[in-house]
C-alpha atoms as a PDB file:
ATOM      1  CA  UNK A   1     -22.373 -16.314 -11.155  1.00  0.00           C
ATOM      2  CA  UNK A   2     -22.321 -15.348  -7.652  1.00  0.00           C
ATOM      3  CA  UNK A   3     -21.285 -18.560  -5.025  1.00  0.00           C
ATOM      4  CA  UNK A   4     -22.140 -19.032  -1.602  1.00  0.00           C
ATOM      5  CA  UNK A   5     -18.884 -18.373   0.690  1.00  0.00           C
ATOM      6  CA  UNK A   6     -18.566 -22.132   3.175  1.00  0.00           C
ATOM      7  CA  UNK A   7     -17.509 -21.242   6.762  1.00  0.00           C
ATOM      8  CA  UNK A   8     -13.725 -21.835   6.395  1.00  0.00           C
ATOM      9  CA  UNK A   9     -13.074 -18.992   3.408  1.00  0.00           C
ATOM     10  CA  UNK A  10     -15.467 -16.715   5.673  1.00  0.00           C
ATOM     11  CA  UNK A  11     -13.690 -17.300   8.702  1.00  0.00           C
ATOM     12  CA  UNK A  12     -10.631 -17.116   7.023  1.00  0.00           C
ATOM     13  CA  UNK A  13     -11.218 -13.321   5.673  1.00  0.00           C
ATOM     14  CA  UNK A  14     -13.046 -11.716   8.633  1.00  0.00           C
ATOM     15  CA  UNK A  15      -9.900 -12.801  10.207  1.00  0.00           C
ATOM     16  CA  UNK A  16      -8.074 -10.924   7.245  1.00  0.00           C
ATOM     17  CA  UNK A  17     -10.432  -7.766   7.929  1.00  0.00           C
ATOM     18  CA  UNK A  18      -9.802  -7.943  11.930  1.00  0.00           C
ATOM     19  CA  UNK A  19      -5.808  -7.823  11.175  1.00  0.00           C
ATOM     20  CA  UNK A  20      -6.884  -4.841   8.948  1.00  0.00           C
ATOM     21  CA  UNK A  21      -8.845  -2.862  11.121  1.00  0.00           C
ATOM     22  CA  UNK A  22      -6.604  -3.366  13.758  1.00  0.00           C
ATOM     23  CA  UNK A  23      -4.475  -1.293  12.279  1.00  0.00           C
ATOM     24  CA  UNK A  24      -4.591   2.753  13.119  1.00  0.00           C
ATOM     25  CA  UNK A  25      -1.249   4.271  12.395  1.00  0.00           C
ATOM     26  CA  UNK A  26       2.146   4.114  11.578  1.00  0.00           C
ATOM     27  CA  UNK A  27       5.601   6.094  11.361  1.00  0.00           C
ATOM     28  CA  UNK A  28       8.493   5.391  10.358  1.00  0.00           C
ATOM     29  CA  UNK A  29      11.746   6.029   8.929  1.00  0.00           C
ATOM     30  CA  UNK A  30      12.068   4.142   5.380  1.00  0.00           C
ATOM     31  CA  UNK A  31      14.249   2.999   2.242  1.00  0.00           C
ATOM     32  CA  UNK A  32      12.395   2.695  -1.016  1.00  0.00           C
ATOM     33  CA  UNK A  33      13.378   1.561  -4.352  1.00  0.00           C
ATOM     34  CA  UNK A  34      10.874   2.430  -6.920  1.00  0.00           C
ATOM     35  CA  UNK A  35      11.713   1.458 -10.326  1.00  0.00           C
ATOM     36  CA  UNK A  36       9.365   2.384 -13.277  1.00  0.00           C
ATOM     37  CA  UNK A  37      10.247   1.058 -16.676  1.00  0.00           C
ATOM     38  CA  UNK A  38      14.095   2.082 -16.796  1.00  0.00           C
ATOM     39  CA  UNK A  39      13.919   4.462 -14.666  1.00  0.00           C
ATOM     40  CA  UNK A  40      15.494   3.720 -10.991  1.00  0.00           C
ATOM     41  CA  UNK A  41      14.027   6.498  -7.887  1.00  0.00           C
ATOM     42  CA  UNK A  42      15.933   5.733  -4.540  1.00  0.00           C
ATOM     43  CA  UNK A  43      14.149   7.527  -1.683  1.00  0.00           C
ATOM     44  CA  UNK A  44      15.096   7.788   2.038  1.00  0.00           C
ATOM     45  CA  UNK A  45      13.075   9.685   4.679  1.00  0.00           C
ATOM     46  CA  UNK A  46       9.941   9.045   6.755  1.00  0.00           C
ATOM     47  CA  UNK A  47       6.822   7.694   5.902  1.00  0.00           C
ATOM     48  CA  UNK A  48       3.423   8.371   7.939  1.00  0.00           C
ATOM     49  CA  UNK A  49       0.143   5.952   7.210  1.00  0.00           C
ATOM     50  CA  UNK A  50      -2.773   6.619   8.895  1.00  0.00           C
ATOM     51  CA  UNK A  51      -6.008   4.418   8.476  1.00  0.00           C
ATOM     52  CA  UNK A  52      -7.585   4.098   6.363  1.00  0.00           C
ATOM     53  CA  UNK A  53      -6.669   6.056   3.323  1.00  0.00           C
ATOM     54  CA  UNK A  54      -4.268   8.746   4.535  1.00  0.00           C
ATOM     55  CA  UNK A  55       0.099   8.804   3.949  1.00  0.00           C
ATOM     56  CA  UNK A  56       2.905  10.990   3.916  1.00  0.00           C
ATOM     57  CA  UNK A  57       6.326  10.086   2.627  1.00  0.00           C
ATOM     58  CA  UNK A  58       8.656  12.656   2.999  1.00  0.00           C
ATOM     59  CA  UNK A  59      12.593  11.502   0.960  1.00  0.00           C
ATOM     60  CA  UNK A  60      15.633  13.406   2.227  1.00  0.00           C
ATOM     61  CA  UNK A  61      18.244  14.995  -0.093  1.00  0.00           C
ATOM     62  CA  UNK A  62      21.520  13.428   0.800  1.00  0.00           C
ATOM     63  CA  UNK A  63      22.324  16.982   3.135  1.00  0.00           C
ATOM     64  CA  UNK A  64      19.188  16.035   5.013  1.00  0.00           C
ATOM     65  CA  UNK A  65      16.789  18.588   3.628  1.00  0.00           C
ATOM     66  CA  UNK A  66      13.178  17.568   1.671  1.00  0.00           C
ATOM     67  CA  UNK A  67      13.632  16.761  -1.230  1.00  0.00           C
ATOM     68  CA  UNK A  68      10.317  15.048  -2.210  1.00  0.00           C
ATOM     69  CA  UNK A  69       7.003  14.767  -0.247  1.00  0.00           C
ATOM     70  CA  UNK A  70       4.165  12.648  -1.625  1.00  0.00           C
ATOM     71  CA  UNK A  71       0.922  12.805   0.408  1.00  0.00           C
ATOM     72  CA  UNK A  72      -2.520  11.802   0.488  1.00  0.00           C
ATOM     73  CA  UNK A  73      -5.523  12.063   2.275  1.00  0.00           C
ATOM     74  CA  UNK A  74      -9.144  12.151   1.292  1.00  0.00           C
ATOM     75  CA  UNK A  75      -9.372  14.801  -0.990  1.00  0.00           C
ATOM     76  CA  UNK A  76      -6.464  14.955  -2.679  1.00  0.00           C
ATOM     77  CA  UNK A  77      -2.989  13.850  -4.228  1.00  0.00           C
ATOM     78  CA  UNK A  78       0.213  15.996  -3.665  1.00  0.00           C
ATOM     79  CA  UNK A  79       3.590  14.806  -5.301  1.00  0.00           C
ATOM     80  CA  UNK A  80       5.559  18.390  -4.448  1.00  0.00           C
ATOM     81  CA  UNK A  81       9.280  18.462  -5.711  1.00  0.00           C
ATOM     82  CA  UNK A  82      10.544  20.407  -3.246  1.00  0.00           C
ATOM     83  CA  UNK A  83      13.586  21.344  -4.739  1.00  0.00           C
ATOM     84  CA  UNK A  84      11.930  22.290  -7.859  1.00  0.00           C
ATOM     85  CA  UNK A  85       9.271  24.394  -6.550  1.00  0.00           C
ATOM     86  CA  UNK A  86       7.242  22.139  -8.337  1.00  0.00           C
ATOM     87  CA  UNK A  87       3.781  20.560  -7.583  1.00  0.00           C
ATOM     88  CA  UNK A  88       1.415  18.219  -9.036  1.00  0.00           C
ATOM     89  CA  UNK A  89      -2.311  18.237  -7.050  1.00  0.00           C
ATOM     90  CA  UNK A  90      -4.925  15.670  -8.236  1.00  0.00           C
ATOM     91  CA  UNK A  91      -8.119  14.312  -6.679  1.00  0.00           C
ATOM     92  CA  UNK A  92      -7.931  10.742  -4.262  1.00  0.00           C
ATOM     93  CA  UNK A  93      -8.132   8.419  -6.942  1.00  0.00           C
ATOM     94  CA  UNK A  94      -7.031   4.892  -8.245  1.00  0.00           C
ATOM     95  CA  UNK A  95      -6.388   6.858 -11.725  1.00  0.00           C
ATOM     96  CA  UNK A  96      -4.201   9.353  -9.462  1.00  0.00           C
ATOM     97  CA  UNK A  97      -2.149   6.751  -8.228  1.00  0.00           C
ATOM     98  CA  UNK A  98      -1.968   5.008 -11.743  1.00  0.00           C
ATOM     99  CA  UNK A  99      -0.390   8.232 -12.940  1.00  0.00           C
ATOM    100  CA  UNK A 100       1.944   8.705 -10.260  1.00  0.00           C
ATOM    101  CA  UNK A 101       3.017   5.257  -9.164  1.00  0.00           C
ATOM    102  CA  UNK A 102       1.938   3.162 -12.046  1.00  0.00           C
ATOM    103  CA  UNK A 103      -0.697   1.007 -10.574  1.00  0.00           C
ATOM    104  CA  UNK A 104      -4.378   1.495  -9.895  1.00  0.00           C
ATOM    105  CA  UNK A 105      -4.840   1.299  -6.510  1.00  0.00           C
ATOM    106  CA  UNK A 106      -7.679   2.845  -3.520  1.00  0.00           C
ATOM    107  CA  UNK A 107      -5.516   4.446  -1.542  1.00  0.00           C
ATOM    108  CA  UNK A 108      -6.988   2.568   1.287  1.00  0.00           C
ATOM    109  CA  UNK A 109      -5.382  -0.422  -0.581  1.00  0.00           C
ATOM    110  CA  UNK A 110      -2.119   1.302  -0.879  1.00  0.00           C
ATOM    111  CA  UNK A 111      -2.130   2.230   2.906  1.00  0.00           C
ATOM    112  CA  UNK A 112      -3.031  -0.789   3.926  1.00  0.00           C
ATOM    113  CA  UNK A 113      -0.080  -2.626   1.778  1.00  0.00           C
ATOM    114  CA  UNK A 114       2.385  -0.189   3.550  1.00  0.00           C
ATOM    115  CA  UNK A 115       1.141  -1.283   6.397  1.00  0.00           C
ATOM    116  CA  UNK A 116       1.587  -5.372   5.951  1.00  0.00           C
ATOM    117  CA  UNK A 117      -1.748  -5.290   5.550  1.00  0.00           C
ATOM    118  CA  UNK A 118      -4.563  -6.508   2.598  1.00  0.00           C
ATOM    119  CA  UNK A 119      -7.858  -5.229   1.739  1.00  0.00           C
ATOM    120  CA  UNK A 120      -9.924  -8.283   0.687  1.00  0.00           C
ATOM    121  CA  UNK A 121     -12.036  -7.813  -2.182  1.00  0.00           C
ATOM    122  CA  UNK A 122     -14.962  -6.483  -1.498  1.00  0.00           C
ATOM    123  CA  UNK A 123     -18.361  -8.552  -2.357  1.00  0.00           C
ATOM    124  CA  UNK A 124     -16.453 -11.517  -4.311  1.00  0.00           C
ATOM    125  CA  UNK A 125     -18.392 -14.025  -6.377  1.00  0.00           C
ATOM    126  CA  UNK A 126     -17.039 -16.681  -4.972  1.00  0.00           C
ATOM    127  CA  UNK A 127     -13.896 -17.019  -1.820  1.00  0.00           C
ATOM    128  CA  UNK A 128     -12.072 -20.355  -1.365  1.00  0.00           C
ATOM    129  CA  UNK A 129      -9.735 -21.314   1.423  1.00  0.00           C
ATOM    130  CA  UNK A 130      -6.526 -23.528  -0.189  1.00  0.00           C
ATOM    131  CA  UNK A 131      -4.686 -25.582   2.127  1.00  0.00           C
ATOM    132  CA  UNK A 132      -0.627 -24.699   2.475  1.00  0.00           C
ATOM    133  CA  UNK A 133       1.060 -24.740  -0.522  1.00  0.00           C
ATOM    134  CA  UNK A 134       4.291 -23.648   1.627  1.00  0.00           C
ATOM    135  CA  UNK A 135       3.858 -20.443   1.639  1.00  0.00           C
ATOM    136  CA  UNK A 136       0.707 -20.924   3.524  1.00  0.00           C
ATOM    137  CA  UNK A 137      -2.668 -20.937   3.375  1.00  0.00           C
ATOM    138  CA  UNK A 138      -4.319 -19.141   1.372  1.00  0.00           C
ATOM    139  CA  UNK A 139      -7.888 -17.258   0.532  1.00  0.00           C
ATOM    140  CA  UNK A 140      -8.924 -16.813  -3.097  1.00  0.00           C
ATOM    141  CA  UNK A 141     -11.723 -14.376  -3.853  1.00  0.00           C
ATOM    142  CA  UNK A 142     -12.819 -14.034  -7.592  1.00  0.00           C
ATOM    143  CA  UNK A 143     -14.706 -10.834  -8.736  1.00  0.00           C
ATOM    144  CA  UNK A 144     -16.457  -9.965 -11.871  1.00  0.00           C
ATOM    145  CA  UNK A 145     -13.181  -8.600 -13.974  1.00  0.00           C
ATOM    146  CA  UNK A 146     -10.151 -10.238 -11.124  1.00  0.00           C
ATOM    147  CA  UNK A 147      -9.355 -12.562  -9.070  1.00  0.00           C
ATOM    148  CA  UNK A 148      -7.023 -12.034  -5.541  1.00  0.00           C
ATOM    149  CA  UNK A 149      -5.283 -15.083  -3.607  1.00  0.00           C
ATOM    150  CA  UNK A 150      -4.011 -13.890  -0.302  1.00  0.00           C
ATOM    151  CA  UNK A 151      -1.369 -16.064   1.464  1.00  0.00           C
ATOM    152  CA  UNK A 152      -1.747 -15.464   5.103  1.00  0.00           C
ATOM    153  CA  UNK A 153      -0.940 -16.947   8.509  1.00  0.00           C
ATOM    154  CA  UNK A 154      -4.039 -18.430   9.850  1.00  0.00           C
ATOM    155  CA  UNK A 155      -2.973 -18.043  13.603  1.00  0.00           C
ATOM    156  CA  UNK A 156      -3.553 -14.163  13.369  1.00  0.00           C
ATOM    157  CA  UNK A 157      -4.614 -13.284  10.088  1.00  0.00           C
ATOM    158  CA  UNK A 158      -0.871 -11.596   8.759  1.00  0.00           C
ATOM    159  CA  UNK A 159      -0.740 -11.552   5.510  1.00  0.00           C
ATOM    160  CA  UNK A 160       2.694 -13.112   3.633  1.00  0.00           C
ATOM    161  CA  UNK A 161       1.913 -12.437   0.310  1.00  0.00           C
ATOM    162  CA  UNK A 162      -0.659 -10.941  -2.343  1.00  0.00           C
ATOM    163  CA  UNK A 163      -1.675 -11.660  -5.955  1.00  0.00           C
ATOM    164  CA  UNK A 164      -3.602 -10.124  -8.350  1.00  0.00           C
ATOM    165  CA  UNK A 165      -4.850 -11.792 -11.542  1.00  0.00           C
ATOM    166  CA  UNK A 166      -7.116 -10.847 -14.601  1.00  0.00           C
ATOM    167  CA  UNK A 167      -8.119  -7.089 -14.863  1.00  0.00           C
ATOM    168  CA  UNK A 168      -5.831  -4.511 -15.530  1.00  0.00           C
ATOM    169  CA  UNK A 169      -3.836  -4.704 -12.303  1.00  0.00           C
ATOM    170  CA  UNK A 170      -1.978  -8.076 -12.365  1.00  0.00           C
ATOM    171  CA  UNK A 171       0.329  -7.555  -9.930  1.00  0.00           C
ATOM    172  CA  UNK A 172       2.214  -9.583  -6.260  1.00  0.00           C
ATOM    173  CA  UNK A 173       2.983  -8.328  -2.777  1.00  0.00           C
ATOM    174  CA  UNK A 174       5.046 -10.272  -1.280  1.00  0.00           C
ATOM    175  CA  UNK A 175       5.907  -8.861   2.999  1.00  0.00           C
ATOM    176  CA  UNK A 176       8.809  -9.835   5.106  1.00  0.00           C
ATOM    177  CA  UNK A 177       8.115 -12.377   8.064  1.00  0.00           C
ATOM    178  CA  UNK A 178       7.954 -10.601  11.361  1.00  0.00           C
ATOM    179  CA  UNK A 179       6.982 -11.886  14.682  1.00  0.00           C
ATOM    180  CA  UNK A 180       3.338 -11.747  16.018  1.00  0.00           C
ATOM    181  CA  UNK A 181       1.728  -7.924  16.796  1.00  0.00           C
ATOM    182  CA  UNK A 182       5.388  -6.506  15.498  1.00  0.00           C
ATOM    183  CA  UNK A 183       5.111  -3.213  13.362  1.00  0.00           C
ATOM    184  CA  UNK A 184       4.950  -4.091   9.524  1.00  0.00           C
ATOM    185  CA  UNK A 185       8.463  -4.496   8.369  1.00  0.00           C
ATOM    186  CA  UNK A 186       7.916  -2.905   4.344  1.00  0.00           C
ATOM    187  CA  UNK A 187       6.469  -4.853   1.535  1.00  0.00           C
ATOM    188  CA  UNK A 188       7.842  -5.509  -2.020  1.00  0.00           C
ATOM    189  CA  UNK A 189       5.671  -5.022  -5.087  1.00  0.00           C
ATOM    190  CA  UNK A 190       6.144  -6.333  -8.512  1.00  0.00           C
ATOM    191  CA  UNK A 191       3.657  -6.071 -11.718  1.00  0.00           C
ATOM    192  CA  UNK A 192       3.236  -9.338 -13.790  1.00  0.00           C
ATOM    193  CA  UNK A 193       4.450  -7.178 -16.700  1.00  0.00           C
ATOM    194  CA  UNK A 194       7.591  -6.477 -14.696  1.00  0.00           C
ATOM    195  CA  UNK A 195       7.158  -2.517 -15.888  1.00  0.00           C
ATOM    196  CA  UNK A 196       7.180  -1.512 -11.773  1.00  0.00           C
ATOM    197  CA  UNK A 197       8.832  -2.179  -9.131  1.00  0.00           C
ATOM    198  CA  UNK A 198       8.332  -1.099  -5.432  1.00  0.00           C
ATOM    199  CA  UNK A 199      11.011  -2.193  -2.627  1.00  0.00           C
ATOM    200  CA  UNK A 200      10.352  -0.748   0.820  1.00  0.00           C
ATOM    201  CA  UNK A 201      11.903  -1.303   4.199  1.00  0.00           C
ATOM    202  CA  UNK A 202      11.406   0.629   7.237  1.00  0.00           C
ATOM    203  CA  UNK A 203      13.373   1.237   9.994  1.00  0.00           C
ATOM    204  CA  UNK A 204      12.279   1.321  14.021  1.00  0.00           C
ATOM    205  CA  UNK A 205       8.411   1.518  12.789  1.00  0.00           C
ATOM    206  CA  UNK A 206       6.113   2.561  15.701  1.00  0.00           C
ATOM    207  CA  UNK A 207       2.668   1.354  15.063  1.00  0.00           C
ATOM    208  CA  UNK A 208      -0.495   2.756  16.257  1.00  0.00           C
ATOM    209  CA  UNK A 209       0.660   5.959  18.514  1.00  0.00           C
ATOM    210  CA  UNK A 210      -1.985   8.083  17.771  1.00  0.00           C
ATOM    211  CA  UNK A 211       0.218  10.669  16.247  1.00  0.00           C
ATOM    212  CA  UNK A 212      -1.450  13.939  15.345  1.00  0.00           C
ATOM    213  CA  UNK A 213      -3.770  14.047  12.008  1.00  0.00           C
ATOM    214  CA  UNK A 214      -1.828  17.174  10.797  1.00  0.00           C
ATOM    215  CA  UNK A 215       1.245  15.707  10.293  1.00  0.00           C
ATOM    216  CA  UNK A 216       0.422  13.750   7.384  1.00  0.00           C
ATOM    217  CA  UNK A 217      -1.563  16.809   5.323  1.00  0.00           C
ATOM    218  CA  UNK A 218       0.577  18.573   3.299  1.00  0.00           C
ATOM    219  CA  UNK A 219       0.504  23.009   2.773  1.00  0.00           C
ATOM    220  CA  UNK A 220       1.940  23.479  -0.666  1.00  0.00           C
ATOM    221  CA  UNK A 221       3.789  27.039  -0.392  1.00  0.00           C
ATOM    222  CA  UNK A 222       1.974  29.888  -2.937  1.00  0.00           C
ATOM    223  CA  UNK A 223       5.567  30.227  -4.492  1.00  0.00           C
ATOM    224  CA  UNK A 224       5.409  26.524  -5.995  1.00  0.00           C
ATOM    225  CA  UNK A 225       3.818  26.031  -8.886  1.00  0.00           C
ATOM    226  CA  UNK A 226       1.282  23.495  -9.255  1.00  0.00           C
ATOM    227  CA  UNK A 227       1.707  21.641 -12.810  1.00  0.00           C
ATOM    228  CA  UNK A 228      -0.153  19.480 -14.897  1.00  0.00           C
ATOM    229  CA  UNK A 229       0.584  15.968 -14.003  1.00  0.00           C
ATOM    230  CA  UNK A 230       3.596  14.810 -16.751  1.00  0.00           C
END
């Protein structure tokens, strides 16, 4: 049964949106440990985000060359193996990312998390605003199948940490401390099952440049062959 929202948990996540939308683009050089299962990927390279659905993360073989780009934008998933000649192409989808990463996300949630940044449900039942706990205050908003606390600074709206419960997603976000209007410093992801893990940090991150549009779509070469998704 859908609950009116008071003024504190409404002011609380239009402040969360403003943070959000203040966000354009980002590039960076970045470490990530992705661990599905029992199996352990280490990738280092450079990772583009642009707002509000749109990445590129480009890992380096350890001579310096491609080894692995991952992009996508509105239309599509790309996970190329570049040293493979080997390509999987599937349509901008939570199920996409489910396949490839192991969690169903909106790719305008996974930018955004990249980005030290949360999407706030969208049209929640109910939203409450907990006092600090220490780790913070915090905003819970409860959907139909899930329910999302977001711990957050209340001076300007950065998150600290994310949670998930119910649905089929239970899953945390927790993101370094930075100082105020810093770039996003990487994020660490962990499913309640424990079956995925995602560490990322990022190195001299330049937020909202206005780099080019082009350089986070991805050309797959006619000589690669585009596979089934494994």
């Amino acid at each position: 049964m859908r609950q009116p929202i008071g003024p504190e948990a409404l002011a609380a996540r239009e402040l969360l949106e403003r943070r959000l939308e203040e966000f354009k683009d980002l590039r960076t050089a970045a470490e990530i440990r992705l661990r599905r299962g029992d199996r352990l990927q280490r990738l280092t390279g450079v990772l583009l985000l642009r707002a509000p659905a749109a990445l590129r993360l480009e890992a380096l073989s350890p001579l310096g060359t491609p080894a692995l780009v991952i992009a996508v934008d509105d239309k599509s998933l790309t996970v190329w193996e570049v040293l493979d000649d080997r390509a999987y192409v599937l349509p901008a989808t939570p199920e996409a990312n489910r396949r490839w990463l192991g969690l169903s996300l909106g790719d305008d949630e996974l930018v955004a998390l990249l980005s030290g940044r949360v999407v706030p449900l969208r049209d929640p039942l109910s939203a409450e605003l907990l006092p600090d706990d220490g780790g913070g205050a915090s905003l819970v908003l409860k959907g139909s199948d899930r329910t999302q606390r977001i711990w957050f600074d209340p001076a300007n709206g950065q998150a600290k940490a994310v949670e998930w419960t119910g649905g089929s997603n239970p899953a945390r976000v927790v993101f370094p401390d930075i100082a105020p209007d810093s770039p996003p410093a990487g994020m660490t992801l962990t499913t309640s099952d424990g079956k995925l893990e995602v560490f990322a940090r990022y190195q001299n991150p330049r937020m909202n440049t206005g780099f080019d549009p082009d350089l986070v779509r991805v050309t797959v070469p006619e000589r690669v062959r585009i596979q089934e998704f494994r």
